[in-house]
N, C-alpha and C. Protein backbone atom coordinates (compact mmCIF):
# COMPACT_ATOMS: atom_id res chain seq x y z
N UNK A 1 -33.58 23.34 14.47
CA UNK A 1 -33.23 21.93 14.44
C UNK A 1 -32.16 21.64 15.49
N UNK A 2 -32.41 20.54 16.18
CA UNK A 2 -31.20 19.81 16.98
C UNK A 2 -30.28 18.90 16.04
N UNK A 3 -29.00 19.68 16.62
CA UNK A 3 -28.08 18.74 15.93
C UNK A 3 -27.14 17.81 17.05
N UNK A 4 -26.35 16.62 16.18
CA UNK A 4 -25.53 15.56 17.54
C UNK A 4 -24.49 15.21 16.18
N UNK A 5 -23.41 14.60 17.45
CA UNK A 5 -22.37 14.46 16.96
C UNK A 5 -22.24 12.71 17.58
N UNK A 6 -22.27 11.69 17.27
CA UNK A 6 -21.90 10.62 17.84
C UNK A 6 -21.04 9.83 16.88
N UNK A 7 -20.66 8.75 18.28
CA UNK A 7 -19.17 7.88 17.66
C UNK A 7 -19.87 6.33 17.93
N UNK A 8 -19.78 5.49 17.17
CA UNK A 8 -20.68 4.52 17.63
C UNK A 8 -20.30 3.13 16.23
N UNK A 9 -20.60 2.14 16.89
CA UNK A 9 -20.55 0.86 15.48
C UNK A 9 -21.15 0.59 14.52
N UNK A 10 -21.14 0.19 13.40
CA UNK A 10 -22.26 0.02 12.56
C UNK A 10 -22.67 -1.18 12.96
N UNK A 11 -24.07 -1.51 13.22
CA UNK A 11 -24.83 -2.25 13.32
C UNK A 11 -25.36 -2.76 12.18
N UNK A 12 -25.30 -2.11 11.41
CA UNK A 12 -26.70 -3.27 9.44
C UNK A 12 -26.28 -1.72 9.07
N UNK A 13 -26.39 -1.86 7.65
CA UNK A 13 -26.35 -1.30 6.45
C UNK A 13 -27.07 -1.45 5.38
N UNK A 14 -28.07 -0.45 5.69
CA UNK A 14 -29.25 -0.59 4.34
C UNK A 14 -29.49 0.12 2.98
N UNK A 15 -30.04 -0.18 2.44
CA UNK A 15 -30.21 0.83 1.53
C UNK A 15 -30.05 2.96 1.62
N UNK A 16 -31.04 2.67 2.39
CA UNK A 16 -31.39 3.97 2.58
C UNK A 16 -31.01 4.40 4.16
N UNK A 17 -30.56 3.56 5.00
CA UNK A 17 -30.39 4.20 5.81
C UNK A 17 -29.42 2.66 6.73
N UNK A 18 -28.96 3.22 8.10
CA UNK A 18 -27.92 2.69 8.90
C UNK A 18 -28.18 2.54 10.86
N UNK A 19 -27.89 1.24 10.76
CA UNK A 19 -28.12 1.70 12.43
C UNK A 19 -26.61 1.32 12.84
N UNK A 20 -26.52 2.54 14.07
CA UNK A 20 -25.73 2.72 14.96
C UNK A 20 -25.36 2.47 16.15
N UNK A 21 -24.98 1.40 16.63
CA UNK A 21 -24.90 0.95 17.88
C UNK A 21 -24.06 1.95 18.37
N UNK A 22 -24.28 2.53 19.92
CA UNK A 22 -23.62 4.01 20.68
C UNK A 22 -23.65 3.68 21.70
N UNK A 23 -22.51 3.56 22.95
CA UNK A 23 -22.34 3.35 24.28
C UNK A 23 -22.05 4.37 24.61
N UNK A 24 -22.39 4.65 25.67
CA UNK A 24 -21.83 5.98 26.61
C UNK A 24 -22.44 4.68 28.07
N UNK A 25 -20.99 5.16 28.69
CA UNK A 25 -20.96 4.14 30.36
C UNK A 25 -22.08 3.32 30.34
N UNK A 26 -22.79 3.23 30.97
CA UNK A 26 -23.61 1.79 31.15
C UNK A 26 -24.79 2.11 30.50
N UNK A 27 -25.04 2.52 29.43
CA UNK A 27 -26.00 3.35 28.47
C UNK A 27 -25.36 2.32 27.09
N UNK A 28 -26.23 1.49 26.19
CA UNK A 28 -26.04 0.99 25.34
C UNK A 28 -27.27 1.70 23.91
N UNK A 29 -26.97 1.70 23.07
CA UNK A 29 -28.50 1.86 22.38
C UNK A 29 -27.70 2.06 21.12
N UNK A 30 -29.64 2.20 20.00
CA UNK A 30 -28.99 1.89 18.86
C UNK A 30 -29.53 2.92 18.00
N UNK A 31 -29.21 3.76 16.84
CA UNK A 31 -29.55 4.50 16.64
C UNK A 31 -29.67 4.85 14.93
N UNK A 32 -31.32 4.84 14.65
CA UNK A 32 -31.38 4.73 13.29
C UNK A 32 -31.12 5.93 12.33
N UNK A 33 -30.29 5.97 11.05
CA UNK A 33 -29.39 7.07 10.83
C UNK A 33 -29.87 7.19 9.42
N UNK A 34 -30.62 8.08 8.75
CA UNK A 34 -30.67 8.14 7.14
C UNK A 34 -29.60 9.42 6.69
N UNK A 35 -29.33 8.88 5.37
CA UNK A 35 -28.65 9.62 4.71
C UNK A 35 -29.37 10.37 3.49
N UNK A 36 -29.08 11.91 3.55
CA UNK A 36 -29.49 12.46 2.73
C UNK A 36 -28.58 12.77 1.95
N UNK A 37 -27.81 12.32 1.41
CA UNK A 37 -27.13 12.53 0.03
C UNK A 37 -26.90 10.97 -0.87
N UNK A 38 -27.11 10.89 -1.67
CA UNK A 38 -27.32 9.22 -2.02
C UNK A 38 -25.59 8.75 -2.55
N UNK A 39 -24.73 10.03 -2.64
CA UNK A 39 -23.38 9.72 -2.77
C UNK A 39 -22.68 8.81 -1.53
N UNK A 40 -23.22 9.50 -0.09
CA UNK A 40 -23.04 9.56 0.80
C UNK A 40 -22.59 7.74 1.44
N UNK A 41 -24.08 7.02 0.88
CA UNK A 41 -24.46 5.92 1.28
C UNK A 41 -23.81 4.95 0.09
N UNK A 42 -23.41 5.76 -1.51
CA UNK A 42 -22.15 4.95 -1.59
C UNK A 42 -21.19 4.36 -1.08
N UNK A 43 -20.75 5.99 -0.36
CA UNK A 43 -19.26 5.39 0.44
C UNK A 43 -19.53 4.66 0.99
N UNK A 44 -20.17 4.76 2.09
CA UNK A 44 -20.77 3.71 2.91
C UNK A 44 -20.54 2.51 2.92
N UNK A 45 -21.33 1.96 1.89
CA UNK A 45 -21.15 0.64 1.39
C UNK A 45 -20.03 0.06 0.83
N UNK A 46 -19.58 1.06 0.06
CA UNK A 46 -17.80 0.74 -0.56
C UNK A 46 -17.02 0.58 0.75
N UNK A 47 -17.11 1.35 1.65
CA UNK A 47 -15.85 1.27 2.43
C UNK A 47 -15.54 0.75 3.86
N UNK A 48 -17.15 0.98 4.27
CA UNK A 48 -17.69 0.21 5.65
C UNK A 48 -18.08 -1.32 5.68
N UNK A 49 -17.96 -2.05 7.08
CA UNK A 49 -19.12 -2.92 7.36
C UNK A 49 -18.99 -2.98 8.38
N UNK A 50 -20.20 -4.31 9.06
CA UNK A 50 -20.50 -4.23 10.33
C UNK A 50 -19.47 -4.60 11.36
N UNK A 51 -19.46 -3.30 12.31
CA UNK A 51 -18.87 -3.32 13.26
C UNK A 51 -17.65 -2.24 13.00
N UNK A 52 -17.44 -1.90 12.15
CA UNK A 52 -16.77 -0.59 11.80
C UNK A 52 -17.25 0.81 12.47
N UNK A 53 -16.15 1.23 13.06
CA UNK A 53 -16.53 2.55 14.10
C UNK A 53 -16.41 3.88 13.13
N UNK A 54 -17.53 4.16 13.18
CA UNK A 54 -17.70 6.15 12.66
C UNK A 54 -18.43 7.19 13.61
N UNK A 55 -18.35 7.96 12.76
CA UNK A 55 -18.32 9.39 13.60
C UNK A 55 -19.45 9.93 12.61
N UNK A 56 -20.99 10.69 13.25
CA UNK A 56 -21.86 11.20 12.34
C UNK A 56 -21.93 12.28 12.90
N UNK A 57 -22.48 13.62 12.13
CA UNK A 57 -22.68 14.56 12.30
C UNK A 57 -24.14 14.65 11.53
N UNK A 58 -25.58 15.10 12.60
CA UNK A 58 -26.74 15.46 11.94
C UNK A 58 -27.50 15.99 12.68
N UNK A 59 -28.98 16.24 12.14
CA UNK A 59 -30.05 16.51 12.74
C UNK A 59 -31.17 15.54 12.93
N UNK A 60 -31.19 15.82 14.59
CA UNK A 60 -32.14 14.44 14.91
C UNK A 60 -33.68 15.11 14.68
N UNK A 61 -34.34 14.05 13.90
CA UNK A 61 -35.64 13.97 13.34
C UNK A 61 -36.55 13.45 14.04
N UNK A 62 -36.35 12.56 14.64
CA UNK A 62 -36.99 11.67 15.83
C UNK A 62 -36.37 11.19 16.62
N UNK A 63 -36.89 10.57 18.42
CA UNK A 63 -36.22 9.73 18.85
C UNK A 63 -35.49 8.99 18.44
N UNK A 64 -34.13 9.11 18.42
CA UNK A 64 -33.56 7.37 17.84
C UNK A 64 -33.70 7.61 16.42
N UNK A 65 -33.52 8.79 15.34
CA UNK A 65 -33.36 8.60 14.37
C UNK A 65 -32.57 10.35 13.94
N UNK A 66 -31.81 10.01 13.21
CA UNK A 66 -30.79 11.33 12.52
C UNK A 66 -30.70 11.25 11.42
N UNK A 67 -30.84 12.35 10.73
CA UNK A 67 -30.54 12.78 9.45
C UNK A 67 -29.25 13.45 9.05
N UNK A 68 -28.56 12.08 8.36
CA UNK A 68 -26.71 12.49 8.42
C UNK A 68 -26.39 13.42 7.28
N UNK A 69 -25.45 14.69 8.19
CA UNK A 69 -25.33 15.54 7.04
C UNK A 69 -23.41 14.82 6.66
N UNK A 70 -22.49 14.40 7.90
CA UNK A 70 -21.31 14.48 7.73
C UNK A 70 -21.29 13.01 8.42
N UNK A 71 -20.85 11.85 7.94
CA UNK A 71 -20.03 10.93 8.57
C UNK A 71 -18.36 10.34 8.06
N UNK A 72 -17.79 10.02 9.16
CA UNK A 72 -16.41 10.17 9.24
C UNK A 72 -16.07 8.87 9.66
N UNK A 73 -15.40 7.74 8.43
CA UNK A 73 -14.58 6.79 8.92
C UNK A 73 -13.78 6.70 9.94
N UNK A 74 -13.97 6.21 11.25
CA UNK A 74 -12.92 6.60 12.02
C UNK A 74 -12.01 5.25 12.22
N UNK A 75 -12.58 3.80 11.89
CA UNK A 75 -11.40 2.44 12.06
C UNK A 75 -12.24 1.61 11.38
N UNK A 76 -12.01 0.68 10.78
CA UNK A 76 -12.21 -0.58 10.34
C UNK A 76 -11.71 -1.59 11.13
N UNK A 77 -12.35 -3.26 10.80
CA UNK A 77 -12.38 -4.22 11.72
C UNK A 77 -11.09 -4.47 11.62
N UNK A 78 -11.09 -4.75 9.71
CA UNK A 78 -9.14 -4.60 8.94
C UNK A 78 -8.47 -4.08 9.66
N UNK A 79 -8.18 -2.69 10.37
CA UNK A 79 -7.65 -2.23 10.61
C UNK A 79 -7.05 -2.72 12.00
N UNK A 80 -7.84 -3.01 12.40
CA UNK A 80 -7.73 -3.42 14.16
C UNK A 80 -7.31 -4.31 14.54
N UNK A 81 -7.50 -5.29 13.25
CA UNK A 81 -6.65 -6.53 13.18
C UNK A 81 -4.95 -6.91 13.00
N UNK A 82 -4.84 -5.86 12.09
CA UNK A 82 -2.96 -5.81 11.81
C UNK A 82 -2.38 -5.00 13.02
């Protein structure tokens, strides 16, 4: 399995899964993210929203899609604001 590490915005928050907006220099794209632990996508929802920057750790399944084993709050919008 290939694994990736990206830092990127939340774009929508779904049930079952998350897209990731990811820039690298003049490279924009978006990147669809399921979660395999259903605790996981608790947090998620408790503690994220859109436009909140994290950090995933997984294995990519398809083009443009990862299967998150580790994601990492890295700022909130809250946060950026004070």
């Amino acid at each position: 399995m290939n694994y990736v590490v990206l830092i990127g915005r939340l774009k929508e928050i779904q049930e079952k899964h998350l897209i990731l907006n990811v820039i690298e220099k003049d490279k924009n794209w978006d990147v669809k993210c399921y979660v395999g632990i259903g605790s996981m996508m608790q947090n998620v929802s408790q503690y994220c929203k859109k436009n909140d920057l994290v950090g995933i750790k997984g294995k990519i399944i398809e083009n443009n899609e990862i299967l998150i084993e580790k994601i990492t709050f890295l700022s909130s919008k809250t946060e950026e604001n004070e």
